[in-house]
PDB file of N, CA and C in Angstrom:
ATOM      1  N   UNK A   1      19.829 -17.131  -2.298  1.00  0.00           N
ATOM      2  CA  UNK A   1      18.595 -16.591  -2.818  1.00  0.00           C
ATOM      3  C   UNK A   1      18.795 -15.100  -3.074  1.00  0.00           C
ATOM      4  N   UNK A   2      18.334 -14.741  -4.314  1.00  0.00           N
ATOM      5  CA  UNK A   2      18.433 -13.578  -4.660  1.00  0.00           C
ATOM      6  C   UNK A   2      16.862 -12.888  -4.350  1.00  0.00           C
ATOM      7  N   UNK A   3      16.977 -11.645  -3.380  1.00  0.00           N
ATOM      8  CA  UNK A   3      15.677 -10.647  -3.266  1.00  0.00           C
ATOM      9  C   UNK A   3      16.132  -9.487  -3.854  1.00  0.00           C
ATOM     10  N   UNK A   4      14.983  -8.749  -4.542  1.00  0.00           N
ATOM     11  CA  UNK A   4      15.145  -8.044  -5.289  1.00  0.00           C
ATOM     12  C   UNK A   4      13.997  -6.641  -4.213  1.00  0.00           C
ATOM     13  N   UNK A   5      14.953  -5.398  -3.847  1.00  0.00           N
ATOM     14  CA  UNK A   5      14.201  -4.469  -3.074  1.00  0.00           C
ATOM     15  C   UNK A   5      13.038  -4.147  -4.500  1.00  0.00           C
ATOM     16  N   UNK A   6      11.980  -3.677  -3.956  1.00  0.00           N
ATOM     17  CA  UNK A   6      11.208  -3.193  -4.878  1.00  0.00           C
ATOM     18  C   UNK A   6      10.888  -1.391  -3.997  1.00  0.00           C
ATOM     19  N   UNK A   7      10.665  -1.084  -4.656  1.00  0.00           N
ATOM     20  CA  UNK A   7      10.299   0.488  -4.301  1.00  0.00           C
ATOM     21  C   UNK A   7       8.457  -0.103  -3.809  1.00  0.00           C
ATOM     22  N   UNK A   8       8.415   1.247  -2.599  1.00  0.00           N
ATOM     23  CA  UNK A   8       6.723   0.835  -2.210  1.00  0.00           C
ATOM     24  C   UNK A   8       6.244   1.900  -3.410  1.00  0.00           C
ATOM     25  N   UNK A   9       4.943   1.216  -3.308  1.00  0.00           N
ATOM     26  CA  UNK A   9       3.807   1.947  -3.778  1.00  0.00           C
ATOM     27  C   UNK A   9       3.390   3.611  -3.153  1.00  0.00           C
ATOM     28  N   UNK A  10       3.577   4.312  -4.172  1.00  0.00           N
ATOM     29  CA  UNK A  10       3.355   5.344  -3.509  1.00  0.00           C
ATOM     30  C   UNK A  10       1.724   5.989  -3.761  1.00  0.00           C
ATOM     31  N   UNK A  11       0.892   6.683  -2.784  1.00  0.00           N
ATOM     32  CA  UNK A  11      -0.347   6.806  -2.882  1.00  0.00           C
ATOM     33  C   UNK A  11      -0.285   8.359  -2.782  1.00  0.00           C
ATOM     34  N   UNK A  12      -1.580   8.754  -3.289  1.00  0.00           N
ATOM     35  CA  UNK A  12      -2.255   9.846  -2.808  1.00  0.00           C
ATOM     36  C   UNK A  12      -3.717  10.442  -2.278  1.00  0.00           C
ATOM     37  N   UNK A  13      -4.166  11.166  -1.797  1.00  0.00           N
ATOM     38  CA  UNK A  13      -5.223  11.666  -1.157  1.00  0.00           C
ATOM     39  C   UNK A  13      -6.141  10.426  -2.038  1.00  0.00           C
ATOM     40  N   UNK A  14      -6.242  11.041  -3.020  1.00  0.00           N
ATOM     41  CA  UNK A  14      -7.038  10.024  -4.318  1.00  0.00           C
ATOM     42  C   UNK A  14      -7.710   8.960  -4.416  1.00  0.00           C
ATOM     43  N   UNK A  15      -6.055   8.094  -4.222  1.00  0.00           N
ATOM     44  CA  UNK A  15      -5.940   6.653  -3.564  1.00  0.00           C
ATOM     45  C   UNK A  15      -6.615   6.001  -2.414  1.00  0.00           C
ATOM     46  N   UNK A  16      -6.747   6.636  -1.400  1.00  0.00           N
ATOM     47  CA  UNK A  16      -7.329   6.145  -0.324  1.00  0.00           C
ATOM     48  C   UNK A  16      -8.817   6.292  -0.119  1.00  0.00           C
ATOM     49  N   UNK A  17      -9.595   5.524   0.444  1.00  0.00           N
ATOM     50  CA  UNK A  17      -8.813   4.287   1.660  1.00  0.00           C
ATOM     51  C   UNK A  17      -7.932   3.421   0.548  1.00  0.00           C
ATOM     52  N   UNK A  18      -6.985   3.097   0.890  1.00  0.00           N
ATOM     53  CA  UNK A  18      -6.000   2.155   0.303  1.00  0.00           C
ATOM     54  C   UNK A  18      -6.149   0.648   0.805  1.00  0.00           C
ATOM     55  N   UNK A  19      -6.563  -0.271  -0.411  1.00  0.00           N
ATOM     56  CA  UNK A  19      -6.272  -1.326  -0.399  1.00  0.00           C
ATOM     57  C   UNK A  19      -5.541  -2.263  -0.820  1.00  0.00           C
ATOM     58  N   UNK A  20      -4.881  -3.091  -0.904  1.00  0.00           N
ATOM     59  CA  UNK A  20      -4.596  -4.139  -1.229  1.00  0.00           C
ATOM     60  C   UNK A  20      -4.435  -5.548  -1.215  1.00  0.00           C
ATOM     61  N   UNK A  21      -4.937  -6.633  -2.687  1.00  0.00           N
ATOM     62  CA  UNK A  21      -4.074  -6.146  -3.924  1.00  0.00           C
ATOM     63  C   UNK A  21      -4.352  -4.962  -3.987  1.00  0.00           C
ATOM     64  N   UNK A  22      -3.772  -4.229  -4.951  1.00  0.00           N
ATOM     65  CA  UNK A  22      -3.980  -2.482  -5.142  1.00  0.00           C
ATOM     66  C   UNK A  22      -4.645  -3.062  -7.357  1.00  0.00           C
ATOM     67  N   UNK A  23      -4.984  -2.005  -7.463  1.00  0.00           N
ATOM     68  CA  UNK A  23      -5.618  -2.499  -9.010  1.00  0.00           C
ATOM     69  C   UNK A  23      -4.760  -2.287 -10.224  1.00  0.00           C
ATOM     70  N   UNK A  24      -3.039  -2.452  -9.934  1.00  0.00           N
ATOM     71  CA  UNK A  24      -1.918  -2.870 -11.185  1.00  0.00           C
ATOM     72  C   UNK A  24      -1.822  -3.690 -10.690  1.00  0.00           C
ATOM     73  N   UNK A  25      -2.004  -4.910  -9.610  1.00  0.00           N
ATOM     74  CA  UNK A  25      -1.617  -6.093  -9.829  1.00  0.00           C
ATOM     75  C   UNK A  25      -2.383  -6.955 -10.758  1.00  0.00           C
ATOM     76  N   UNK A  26      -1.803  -8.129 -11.345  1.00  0.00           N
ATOM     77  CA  UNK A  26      -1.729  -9.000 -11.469  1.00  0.00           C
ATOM     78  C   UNK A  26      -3.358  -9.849 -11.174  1.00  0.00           C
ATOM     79  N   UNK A  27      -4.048 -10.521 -11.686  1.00  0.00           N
ATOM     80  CA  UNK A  27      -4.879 -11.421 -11.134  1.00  0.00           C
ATOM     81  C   UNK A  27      -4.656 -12.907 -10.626  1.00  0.00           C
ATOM     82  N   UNK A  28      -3.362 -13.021 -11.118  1.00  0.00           N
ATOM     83  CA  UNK A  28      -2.310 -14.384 -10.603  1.00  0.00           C
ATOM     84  C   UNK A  28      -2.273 -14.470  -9.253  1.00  0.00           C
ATOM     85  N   UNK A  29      -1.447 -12.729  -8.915  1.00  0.00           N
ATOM     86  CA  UNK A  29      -1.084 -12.696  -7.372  1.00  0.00           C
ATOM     87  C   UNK A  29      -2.327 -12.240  -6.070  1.00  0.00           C
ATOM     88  N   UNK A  30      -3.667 -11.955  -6.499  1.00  0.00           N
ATOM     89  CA  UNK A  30      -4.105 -11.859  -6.017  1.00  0.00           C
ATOM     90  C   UNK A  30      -4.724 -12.708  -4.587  1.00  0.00           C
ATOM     91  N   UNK A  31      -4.748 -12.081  -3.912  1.00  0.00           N
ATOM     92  CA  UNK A  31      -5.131 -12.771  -1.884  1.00  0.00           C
ATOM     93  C   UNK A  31      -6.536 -11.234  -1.379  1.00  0.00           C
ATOM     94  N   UNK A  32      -7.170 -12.021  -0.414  1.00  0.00           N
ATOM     95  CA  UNK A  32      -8.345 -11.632  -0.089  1.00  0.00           C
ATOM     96  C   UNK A  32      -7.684  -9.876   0.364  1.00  0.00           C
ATOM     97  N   UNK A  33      -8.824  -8.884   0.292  1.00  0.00           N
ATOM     98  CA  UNK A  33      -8.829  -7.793   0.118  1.00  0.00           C
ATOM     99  C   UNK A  33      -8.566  -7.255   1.472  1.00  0.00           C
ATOM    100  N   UNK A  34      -7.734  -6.529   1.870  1.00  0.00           N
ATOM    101  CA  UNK A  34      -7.454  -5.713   3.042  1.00  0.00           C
ATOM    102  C   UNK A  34      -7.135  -4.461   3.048  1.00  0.00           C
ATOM    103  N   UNK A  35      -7.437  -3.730   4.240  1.00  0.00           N
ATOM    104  CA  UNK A  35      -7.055  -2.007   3.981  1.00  0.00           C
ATOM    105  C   UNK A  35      -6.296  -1.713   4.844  1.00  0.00           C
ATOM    106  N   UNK A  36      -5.420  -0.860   4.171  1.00  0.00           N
ATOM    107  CA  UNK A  36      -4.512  -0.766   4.749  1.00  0.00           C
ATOM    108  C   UNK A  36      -4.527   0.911   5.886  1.00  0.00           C
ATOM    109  N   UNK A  37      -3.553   0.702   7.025  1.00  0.00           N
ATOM    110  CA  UNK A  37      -3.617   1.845   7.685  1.00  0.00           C
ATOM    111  C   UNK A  37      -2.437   1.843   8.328  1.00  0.00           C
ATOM    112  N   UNK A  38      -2.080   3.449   7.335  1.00  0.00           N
ATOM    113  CA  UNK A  38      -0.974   4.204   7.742  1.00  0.00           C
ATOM    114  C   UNK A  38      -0.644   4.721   9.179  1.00  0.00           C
ATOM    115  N   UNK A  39       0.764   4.329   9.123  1.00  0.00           N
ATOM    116  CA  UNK A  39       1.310   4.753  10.776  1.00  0.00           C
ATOM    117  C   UNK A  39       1.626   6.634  10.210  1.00  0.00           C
ATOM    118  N   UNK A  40       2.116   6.826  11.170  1.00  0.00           N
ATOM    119  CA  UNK A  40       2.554   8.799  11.470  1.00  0.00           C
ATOM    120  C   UNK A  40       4.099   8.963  10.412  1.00  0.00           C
ATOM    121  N   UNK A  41       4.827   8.059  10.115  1.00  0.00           N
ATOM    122  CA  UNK A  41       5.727   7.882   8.691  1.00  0.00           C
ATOM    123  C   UNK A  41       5.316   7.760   7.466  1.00  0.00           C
ATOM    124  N   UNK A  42       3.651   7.645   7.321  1.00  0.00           N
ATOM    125  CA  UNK A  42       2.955   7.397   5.929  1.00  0.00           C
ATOM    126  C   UNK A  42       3.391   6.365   5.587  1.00  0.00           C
ATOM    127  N   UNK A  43       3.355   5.149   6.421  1.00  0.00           N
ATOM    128  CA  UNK A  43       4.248   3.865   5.441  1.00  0.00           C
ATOM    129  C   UNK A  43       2.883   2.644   6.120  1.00  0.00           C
ATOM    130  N   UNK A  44       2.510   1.678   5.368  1.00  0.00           N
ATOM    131  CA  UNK A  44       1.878   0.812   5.395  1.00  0.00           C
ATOM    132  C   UNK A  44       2.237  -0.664   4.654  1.00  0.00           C
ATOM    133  N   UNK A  45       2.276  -1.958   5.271  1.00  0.00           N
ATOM    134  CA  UNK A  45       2.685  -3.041   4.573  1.00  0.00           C
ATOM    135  C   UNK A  45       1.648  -4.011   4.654  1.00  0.00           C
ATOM    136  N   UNK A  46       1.315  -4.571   4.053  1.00  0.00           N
ATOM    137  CA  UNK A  46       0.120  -5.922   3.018  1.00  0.00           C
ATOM    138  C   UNK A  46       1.075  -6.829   4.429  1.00  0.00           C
ATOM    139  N   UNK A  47      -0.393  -7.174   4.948  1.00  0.00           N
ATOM    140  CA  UNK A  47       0.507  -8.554   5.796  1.00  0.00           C
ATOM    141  C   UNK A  47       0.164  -9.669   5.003  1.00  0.00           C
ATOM    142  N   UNK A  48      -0.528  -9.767   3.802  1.00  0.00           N
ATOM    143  CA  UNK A  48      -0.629 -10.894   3.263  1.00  0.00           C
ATOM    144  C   UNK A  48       0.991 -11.167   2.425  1.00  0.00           C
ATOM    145  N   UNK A  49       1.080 -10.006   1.153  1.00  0.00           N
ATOM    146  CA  UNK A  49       1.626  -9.789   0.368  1.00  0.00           C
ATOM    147  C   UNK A  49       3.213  -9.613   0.642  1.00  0.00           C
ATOM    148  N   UNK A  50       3.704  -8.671   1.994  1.00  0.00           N
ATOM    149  CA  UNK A  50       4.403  -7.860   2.180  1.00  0.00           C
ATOM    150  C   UNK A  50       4.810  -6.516   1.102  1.00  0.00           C
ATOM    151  N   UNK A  51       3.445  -6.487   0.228  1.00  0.00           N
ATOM    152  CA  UNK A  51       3.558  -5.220  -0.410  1.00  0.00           C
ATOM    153  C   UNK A  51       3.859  -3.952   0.226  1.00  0.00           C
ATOM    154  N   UNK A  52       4.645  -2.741   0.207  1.00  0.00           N
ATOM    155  CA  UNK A  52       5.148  -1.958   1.099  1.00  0.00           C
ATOM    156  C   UNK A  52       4.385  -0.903   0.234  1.00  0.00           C
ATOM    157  N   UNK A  53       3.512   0.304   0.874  1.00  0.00           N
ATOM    158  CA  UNK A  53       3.078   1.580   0.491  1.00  0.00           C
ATOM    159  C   UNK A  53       2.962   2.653   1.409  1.00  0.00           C
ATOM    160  N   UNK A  54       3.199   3.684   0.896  1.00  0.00           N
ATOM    161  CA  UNK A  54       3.783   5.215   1.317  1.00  0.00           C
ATOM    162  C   UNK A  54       3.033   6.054   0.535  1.00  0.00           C
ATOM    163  N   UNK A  55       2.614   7.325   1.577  1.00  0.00           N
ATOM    164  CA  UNK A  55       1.470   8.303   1.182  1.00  0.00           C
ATOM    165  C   UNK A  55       2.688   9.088   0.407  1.00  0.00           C
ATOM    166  N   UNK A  56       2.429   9.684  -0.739  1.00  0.00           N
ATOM    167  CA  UNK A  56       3.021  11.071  -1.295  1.00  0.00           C
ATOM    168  C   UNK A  56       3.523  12.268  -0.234  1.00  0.00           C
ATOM    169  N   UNK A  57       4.452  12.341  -0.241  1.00  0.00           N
ATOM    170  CA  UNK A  57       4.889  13.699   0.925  1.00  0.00           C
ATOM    171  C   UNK A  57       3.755  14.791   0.295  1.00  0.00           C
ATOM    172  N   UNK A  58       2.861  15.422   1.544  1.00  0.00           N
ATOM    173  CA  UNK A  58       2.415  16.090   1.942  1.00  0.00           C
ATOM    174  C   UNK A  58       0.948  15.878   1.670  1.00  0.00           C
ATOM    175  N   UNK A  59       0.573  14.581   1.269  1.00  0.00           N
ATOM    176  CA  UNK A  59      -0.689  13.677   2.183  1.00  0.00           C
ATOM    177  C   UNK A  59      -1.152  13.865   2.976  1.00  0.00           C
ATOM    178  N   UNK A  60      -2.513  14.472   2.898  1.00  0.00           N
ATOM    179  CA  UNK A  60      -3.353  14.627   4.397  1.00  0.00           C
ATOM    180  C   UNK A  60      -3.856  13.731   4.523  1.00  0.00           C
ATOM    181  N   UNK A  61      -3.587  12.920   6.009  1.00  0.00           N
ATOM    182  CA  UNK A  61      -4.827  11.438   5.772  1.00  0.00           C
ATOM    183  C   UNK A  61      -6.005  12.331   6.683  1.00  0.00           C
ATOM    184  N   UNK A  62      -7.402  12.326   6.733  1.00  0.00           N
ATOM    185  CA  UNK A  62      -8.503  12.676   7.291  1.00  0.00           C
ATOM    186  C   UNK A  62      -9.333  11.629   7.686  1.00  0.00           C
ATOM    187  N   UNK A  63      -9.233  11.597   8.831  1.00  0.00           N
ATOM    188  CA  UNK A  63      -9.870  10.758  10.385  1.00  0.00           C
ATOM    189  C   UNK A  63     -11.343  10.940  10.450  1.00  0.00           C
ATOM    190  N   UNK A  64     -12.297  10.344  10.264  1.00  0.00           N
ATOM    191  CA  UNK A  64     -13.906  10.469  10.664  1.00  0.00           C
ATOM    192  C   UNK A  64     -13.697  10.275  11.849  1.00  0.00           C
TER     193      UNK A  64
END
């Protein structure tokens, strides 16, 4: 079996709260809506999807 790495999604301030699907996918691949939350590496993965996304270096995430 051939896997093909894909680069994550990269986000910014903008972007968030970050969900995914994220809104370039596909309506094929779509699965029920989840948000995602970044660890202290800025990296977050779709446990549906295993879509992989990463804040832009120097991303402030802001905590209520």
């Amino acid at each position: 079996m051939n896997h093909k790495q894909v680069p994550a999604v990269e986000l910014e301030a903008k972007d968030l709260p970050a969900h995914c699907p994220n809104p370039a996918m596909p309506l094929w691949s779509s699965h029920p809506r989840v948000f995602l939350d970044f660890g202290h590496d800025g990296l977050a993965k779709c446990p549906y999807c295993g879509t992989e996304y990463m804040l832009k270096p120097g991303t402030v995430l802001s905590h209520h």
